[in-house]
Protein backbone atom coordinates (compact mmCIF):
# COMPACT_ATOMS: atom_id res chain seq x y z
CA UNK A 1 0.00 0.00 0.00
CA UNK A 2 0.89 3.55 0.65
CA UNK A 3 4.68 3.65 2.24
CA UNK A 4 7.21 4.67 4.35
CA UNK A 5 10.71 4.88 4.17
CA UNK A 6 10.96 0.35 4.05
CA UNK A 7 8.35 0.71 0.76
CA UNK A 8 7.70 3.00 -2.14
CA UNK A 9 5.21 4.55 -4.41
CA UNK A 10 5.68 4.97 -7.78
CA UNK A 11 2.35 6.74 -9.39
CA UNK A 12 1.93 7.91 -12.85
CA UNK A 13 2.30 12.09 -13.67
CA UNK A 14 -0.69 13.82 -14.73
CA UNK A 15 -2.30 15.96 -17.34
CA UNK A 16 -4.10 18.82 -17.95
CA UNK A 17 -6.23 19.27 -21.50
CA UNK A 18 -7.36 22.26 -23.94
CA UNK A 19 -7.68 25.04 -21.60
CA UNK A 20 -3.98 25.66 -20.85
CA UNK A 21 -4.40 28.21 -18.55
CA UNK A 22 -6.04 27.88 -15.23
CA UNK A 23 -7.38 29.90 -12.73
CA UNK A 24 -10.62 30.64 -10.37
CA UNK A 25 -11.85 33.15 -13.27
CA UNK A 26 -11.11 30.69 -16.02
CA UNK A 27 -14.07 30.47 -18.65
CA UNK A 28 -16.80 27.75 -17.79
CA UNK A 29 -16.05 25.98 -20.93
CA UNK A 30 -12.36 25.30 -19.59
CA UNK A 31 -11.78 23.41 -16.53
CA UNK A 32 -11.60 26.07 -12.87
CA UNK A 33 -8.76 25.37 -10.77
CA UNK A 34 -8.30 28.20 -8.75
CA UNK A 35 -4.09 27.63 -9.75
CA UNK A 36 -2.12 30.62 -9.40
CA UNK A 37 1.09 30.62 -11.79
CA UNK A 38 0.23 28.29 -14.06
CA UNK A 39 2.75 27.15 -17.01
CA UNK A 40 0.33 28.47 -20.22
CA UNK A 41 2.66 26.60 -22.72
CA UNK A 42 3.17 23.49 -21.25
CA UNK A 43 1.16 21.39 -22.75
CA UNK A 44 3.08 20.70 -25.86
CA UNK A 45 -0.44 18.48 -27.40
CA UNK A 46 -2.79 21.33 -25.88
CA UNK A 47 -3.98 18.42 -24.74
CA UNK A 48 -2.34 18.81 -21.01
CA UNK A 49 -0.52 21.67 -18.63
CA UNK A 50 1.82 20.37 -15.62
CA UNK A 51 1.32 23.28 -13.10
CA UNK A 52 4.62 24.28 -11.71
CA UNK A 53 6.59 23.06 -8.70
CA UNK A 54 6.40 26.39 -6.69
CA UNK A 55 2.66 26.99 -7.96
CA UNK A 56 -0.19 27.12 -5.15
CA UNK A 57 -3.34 25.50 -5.86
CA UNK A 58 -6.34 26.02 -3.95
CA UNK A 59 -4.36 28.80 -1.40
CA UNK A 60 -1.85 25.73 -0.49
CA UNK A 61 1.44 25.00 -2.00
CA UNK A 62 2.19 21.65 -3.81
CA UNK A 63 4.18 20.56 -0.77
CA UNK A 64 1.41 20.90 1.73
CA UNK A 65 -0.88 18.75 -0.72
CA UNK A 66 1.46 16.59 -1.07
CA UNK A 67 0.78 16.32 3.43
CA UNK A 68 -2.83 15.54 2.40
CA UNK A 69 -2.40 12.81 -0.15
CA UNK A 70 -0.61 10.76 2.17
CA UNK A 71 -3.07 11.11 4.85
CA UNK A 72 -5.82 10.40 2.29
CA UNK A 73 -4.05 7.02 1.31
CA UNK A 74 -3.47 6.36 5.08
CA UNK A 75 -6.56 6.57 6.38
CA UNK A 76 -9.12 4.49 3.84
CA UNK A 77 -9.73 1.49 5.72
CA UNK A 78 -8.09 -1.81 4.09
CA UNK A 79 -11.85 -3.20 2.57
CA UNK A 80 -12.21 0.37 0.30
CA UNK A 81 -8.68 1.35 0.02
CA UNK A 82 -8.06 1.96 -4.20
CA UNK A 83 -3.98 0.91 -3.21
CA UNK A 84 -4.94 -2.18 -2.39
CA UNK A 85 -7.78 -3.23 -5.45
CA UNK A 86 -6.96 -2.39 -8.71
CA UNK A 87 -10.62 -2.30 -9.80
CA UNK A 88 -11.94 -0.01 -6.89
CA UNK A 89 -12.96 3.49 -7.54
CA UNK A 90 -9.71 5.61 -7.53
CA UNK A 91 -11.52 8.42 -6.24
CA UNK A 92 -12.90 6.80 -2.53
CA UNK A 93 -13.78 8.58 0.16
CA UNK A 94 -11.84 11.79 -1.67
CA UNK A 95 -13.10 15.26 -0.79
CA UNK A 96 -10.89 17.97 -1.67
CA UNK A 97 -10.82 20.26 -4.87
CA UNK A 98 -7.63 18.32 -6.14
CA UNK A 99 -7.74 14.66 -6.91
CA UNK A 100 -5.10 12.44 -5.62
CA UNK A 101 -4.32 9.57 -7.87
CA UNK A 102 -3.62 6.45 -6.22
CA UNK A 103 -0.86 3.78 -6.67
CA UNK A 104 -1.31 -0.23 -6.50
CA UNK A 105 0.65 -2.33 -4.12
CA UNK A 106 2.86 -3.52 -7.19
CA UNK A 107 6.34 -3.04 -8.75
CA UNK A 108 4.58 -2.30 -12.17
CA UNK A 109 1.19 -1.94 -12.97
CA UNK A 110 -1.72 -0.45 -15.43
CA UNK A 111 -5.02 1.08 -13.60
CA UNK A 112 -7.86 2.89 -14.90
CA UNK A 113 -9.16 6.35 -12.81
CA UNK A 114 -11.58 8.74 -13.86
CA UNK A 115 -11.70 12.24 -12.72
CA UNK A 116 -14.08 14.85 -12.41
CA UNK A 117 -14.11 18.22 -14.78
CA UNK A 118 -11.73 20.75 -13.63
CA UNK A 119 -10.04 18.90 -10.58
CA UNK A 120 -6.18 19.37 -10.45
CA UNK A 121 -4.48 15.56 -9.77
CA UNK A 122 -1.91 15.42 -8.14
CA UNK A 123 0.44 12.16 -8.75
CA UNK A 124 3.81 11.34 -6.79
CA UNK A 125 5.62 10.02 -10.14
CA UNK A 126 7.95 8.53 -7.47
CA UNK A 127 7.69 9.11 -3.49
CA UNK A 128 7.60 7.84 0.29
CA UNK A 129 6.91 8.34 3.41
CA UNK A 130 9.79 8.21 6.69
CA UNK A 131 7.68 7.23 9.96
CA UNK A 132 9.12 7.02 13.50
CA UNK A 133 9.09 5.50 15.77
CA UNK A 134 10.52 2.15 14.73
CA UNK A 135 10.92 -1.07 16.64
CA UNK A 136 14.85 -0.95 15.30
CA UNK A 137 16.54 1.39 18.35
CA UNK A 138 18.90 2.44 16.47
CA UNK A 139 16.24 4.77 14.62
CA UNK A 140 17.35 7.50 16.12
CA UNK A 141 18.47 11.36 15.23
CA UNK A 142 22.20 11.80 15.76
CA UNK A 143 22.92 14.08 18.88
CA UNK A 144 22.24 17.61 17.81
CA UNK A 145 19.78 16.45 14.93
CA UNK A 146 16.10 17.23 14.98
CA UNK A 147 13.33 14.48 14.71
CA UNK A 148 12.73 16.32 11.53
CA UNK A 149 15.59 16.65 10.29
CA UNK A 150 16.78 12.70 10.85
CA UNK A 151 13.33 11.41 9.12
CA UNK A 152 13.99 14.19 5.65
CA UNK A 153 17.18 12.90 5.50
CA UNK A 154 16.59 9.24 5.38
CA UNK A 155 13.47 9.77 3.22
CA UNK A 156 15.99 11.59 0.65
CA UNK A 157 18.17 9.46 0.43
CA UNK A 158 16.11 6.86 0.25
CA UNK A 159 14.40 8.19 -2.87
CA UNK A 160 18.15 8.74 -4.51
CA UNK A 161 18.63 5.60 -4.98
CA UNK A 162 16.13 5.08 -7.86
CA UNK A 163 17.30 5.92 -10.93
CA UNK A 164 16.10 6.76 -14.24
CA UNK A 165 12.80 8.11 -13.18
CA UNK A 166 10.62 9.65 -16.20
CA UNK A 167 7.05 10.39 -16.69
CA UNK A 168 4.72 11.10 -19.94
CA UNK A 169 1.56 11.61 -20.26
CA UNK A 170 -0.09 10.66 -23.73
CA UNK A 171 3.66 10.16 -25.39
CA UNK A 172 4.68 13.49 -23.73
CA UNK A 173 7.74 14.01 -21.99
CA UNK A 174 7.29 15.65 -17.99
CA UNK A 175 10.61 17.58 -17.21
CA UNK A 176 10.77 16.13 -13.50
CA UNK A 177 13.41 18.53 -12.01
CA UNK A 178 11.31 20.88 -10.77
CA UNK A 179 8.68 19.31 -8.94
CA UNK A 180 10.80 17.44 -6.16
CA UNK A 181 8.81 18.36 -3.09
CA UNK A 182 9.83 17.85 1.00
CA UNK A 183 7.56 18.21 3.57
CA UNK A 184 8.23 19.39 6.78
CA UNK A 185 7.68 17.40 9.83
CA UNK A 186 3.42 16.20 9.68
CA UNK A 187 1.07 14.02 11.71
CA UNK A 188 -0.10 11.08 9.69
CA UNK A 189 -1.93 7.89 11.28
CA UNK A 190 -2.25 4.86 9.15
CA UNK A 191 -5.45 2.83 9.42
CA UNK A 192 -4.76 -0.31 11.76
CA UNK A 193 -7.04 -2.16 9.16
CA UNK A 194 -3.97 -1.85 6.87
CA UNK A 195 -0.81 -2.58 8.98
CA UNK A 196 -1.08 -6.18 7.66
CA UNK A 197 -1.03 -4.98 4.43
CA UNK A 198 2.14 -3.00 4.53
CA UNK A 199 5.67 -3.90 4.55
CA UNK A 200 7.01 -1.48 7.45
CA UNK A 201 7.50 -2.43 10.67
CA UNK A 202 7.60 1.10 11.81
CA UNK A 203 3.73 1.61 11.14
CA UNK A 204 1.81 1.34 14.35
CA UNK A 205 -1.74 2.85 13.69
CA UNK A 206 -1.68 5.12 15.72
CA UNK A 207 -0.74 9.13 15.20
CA UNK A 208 2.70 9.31 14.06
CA UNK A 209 4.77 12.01 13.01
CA UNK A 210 6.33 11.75 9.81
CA UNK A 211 8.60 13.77 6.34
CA UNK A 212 7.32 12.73 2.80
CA UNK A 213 9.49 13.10 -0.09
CA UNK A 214 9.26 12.73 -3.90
CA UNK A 215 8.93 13.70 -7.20
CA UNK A 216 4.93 14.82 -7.47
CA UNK A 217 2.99 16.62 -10.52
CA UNK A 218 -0.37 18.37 -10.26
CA UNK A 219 -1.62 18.87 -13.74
CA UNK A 220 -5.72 19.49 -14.62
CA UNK A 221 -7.19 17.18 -17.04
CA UNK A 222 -8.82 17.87 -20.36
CA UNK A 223 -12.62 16.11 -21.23
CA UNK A 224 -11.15 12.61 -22.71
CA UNK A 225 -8.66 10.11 -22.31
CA UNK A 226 -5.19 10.16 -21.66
CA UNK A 227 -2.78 7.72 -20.87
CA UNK A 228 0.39 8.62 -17.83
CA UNK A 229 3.58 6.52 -17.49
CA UNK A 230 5.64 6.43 -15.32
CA UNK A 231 8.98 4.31 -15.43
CA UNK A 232 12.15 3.74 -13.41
CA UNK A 233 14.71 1.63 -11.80
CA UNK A 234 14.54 0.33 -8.41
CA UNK A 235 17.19 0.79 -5.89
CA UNK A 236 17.85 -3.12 -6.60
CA UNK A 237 18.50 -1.92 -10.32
CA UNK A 238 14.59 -3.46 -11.05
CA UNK A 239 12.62 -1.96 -13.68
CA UNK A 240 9.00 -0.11 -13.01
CA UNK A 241 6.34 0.37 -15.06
CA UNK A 242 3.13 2.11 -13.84
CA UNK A 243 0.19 3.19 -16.61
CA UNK A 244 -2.34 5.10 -15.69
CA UNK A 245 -5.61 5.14 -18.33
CA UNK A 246 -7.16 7.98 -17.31
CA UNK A 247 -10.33 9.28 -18.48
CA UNK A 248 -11.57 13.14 -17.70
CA UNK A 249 -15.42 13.51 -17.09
CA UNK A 250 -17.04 16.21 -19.66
């Protein structure tokens, strides 16, 4: 399922369709996203726009969505959660304005999601989560380190040692650079309906404070279908392949 610093996510990058430019006084015949900053030319098909890295979307920055989608996969009990079935409704027990596509317990995979008009999605193309505490005591900051600062740094370098990471969506390159995203230290609790589910022995069910890293895109879908991959190599040298079929309600 969702994971900490012992398992990772690799999701699919996103896309946004004919109206390139978003924002809460976009036309009704475009999709509203109430995006500040959006990239107008970077959909090179018109048929998508990645909303930039340092962009904030809905009043919040990517980063602090970024919080949010990892609570969201968290805290859907282990009957209903989308991570765990690959036919169950991607968009369970989701309320917010942006959509959070969800990954599959699996090394590679192809899902299908549908999303609603207008709704950004946010995707972590590659990501996880660094819990604590742990049963290991040696989990520990260093003397002098912060909590915080000992959980980003193992979540970091954690992610570093994938390689190769790249995302399209429909044939399209996503220049990844840019939308590398930290969190600070967070509460997240992971629904004890799950633990079984999960390879991380630092998971306890209970509220636990935690640092998310990864590479995540927000983009805002055009009406039709579209198609994100997302591939990579392992830190085993392994390689991932996620597809995402995804189509945008009219």
């Amino acid at each position: 399922m969702v994971n900490h610093l012992k398992s990772t996510i690799s999701l699919v990058a996103a896309v946004f369709a004919s109206a390139c430019a978003v924002s809460s006084e976009a036309p009704s015949t475009e999709p509203a996203a109430a995006v500040d900053d959006v990239d107008t030319n970077a959909g090179a098909s018109r048929r998508f726009a990645v909303i930039p890295g340092k962009a904030r979307v809905f009043g919040r920055s990517i980063t602090s969505w970024t919080e949010a989608w990892w609570r969201w996969l968290s805290e859907v009990s282990a009957d209903r959660n989308p991570e765990l079935d690959p036919d169950a409704d991607c968009g369970t027990d989701q309320h917010d304005p942006v959509f959070f596509l969800p990954p599959l317990q699996a090394s590679s995979f192809q899902r299908q999601c549908r999303v609603g008009l207008g709704k950004p999605v946010l995707i972590g193309v590659q990501a996880v989560l660094n819990s604590y505490p742990c049963p290991d005591p040696t989990f520990e900051p260093a003397p002098g380190q912060t909590l915080e600062e000992f959980l980003r740094e193992g979540a970091i370098a954690y992610n570093n040692l994938y390689s190769d990471i790249t995302a399209t969506i429909d044939g399209h390159a996503v220049e990844l650079a840019s939308h590398r995203h930290t969190t600070g230290l967070f509460t997240n609790t992971v629904h004890p309906s799950l633990l079984s589910h999960i390879p991380d022995p630092c998971l306890t069910g209970t509220p636990q404070p935690a640092v998310g890293d990864g590479w995540y895109v927000v983009t805002v879908l055009a009406p039709g279908r579209h198609q994100v991959r997302i591939t990579a190599l392992n830190p085993g040298g392994q390689p991932v392949e996620r597809i995402y079929d995804i189509e945008a309600m009219r």
